[in-house]
N, C-alpha and C. Protein backbone atom coordinates (compact mmCIF):
# COMPACT_ATOMS: atom_id res chain seq x y z
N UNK A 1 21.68 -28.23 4.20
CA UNK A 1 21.86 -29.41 5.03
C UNK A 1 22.54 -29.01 6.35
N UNK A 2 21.85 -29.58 7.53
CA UNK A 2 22.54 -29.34 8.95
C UNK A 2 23.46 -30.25 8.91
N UNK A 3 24.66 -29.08 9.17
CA UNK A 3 25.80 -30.21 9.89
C UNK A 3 25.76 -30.71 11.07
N UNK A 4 26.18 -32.23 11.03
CA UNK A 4 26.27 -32.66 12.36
C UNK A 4 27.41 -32.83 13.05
N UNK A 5 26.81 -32.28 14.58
CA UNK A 5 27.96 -31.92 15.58
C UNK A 5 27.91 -32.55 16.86
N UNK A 6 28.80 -32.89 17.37
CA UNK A 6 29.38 -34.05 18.42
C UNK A 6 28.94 -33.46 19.47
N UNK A 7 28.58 -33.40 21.09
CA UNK A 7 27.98 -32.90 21.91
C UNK A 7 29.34 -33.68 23.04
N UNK A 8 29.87 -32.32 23.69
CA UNK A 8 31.14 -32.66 24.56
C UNK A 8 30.33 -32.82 26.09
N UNK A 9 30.49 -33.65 26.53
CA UNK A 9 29.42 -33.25 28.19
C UNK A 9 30.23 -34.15 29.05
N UNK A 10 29.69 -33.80 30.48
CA UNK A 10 30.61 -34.19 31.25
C UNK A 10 29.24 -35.91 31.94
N UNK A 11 30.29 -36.69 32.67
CA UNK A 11 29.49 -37.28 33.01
C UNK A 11 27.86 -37.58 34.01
N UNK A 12 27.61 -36.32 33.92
CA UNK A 12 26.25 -35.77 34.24
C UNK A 12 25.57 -35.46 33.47
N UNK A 13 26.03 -35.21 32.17
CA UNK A 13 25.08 -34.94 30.71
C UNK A 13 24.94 -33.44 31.04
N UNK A 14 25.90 -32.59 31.39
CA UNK A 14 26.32 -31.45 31.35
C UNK A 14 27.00 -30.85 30.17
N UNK A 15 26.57 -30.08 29.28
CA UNK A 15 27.02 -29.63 28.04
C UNK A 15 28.33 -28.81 28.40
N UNK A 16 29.85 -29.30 28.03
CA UNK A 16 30.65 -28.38 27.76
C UNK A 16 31.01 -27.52 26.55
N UNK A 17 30.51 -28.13 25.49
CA UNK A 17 31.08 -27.52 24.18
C UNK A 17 30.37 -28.13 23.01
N UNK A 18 30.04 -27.92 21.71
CA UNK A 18 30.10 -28.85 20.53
C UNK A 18 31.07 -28.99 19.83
N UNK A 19 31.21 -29.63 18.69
CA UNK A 19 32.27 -29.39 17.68
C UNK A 19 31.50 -30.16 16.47
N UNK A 20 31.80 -29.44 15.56
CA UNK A 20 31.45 -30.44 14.30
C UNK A 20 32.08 -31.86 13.53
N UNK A 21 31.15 -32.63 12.93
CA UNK A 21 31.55 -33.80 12.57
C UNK A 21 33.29 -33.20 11.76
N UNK A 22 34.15 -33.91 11.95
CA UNK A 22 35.97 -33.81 11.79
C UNK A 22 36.22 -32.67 12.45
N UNK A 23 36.03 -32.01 13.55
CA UNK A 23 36.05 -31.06 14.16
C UNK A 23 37.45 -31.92 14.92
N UNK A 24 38.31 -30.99 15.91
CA UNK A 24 39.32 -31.06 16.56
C UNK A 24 38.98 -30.91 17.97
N UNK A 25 39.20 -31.75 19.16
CA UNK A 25 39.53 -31.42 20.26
C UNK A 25 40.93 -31.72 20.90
N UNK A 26 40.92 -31.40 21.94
CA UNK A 26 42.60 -31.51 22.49
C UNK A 26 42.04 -32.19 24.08
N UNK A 27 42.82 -33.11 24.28
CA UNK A 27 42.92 -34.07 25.88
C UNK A 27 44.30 -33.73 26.29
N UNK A 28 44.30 -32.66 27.61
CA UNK A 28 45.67 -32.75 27.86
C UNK A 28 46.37 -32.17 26.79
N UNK A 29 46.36 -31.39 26.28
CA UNK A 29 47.23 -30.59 24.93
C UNK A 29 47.48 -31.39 23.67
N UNK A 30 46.60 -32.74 23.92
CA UNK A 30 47.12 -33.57 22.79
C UNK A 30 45.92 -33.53 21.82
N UNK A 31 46.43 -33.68 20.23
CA UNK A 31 44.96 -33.10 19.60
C UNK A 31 44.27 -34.87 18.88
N UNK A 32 42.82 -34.79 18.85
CA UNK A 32 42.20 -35.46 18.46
C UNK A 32 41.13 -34.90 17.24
N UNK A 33 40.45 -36.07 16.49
CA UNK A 33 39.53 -35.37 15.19
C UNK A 33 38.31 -36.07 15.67
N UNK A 34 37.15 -35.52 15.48
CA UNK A 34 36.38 -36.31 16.08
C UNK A 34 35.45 -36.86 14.85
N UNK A 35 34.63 -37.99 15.02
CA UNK A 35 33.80 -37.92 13.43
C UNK A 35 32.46 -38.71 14.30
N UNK A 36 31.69 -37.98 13.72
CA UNK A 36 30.23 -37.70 14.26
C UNK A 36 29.61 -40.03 13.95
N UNK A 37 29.30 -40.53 14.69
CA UNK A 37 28.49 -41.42 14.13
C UNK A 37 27.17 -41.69 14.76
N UNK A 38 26.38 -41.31 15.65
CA UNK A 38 25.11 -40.95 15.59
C UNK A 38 25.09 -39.51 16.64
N UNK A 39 23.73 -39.64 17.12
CA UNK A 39 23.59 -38.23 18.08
C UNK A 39 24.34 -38.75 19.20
N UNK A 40 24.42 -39.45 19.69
CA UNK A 40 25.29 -39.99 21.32
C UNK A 40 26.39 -40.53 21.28
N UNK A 41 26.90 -40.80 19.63
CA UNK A 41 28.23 -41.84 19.54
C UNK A 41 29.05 -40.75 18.69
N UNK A 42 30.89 -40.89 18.95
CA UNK A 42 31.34 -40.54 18.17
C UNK A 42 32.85 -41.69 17.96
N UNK A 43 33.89 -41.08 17.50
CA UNK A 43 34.91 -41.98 16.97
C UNK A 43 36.00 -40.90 16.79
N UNK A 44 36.92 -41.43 17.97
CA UNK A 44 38.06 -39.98 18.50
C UNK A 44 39.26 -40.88 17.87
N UNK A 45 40.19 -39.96 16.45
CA UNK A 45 41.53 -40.31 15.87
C UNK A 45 42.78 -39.49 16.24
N UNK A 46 43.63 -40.14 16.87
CA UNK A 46 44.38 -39.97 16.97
C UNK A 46 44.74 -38.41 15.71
N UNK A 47 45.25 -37.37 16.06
CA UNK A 47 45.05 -36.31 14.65
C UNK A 47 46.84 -36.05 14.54
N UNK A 48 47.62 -37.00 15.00
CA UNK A 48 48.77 -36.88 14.68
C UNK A 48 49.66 -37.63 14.09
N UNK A 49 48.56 -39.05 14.17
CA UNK A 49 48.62 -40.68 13.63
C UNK A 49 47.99 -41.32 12.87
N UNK A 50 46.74 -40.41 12.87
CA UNK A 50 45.67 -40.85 12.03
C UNK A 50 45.25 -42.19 12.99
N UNK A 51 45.89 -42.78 14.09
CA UNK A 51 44.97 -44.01 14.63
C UNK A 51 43.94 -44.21 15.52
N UNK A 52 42.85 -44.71 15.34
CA UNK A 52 41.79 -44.70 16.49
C UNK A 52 41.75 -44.48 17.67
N UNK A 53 41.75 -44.15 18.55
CA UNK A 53 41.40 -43.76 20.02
C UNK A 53 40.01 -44.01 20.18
N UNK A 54 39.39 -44.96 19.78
CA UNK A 54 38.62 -45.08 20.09
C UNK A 54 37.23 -44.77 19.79
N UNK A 55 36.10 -45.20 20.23
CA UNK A 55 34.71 -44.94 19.65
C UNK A 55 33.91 -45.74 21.35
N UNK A 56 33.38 -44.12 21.34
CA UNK A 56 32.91 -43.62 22.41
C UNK A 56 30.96 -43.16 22.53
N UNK A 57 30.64 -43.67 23.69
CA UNK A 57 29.03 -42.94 23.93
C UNK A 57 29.84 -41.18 24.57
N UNK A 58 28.87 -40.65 24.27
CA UNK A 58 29.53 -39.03 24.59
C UNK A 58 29.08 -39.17 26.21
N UNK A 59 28.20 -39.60 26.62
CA UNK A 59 28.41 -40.24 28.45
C UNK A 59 29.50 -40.57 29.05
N UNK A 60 30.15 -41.63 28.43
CA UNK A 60 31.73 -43.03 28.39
C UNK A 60 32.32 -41.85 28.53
N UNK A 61 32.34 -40.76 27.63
CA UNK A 61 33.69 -40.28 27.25
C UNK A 61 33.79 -39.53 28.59
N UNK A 62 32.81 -38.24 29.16
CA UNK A 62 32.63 -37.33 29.93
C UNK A 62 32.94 -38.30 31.43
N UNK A 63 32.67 -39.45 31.36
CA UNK A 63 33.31 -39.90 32.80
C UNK A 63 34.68 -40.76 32.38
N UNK A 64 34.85 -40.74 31.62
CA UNK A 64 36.24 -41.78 31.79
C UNK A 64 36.91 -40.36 31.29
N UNK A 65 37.00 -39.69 30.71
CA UNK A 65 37.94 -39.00 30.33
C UNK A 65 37.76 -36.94 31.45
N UNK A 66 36.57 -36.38 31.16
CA UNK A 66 36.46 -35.24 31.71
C UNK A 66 35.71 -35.33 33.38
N UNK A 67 35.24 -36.06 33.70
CA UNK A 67 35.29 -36.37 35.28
C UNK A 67 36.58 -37.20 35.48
N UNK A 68 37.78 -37.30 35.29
CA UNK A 68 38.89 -37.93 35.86
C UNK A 68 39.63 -36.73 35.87
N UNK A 69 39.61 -35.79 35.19
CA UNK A 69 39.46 -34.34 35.50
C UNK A 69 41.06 -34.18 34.22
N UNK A 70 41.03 -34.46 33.39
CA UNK A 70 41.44 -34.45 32.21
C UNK A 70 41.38 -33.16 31.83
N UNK A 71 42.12 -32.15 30.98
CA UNK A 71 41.74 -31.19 30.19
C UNK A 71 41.23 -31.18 28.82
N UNK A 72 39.95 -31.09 28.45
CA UNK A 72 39.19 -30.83 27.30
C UNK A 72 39.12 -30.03 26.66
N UNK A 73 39.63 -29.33 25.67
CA UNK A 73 39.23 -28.14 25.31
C UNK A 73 38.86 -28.28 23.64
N UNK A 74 38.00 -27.24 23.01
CA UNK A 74 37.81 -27.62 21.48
C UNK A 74 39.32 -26.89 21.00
N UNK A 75 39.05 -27.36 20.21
CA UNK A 75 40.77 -26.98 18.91
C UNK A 75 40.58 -25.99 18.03
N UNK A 76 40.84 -25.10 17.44
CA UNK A 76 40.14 -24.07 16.58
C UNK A 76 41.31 -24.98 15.61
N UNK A 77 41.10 -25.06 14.09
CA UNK A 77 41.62 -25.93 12.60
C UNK A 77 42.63 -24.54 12.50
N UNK A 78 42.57 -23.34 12.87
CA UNK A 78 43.48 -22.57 11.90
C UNK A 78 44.68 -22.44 12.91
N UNK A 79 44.58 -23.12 14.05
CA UNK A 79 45.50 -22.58 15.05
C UNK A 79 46.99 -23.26 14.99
């Protein structure tokens, strides 16, 4: 079975990164979990609160969050 993985892009539909469904990214050094809910949608938790941040088109996200020029980066789980 293919796992499914979240597609990070900027608001041009410019690919920065993937991550897999509960995969980790960081905004600004702060960490988030991401959980896959279709190919264009995902649902970003808070990974220190467990509370929603939200549920996002991966478009939405790349201009409200990485064209405002935000730092994105993926999270490696063992770090």
């Amino acid at each position: 079975m293919e796992s499914k993985r979240i597609r990070i892009i900027d608001g041009r539909y410019n690919l920065r990164f993937t991550v897999e469904d509960g995969g980790l990214i960081t905004v600004d050094s702060k960490p988030y979990r991401l959980h896959y809910a279709d190919e264009t949608h995902f649902r970003a938790v808070d990974a220190a609160t467990g509370r929603s941040a939200g549920f996002f088109h991966i478009c939405e996200f790349g201009e409200r969050v990485i064209d405002q020029g935000r730092v994105v980066a993926k999270m490696d789980e063992e770090a």
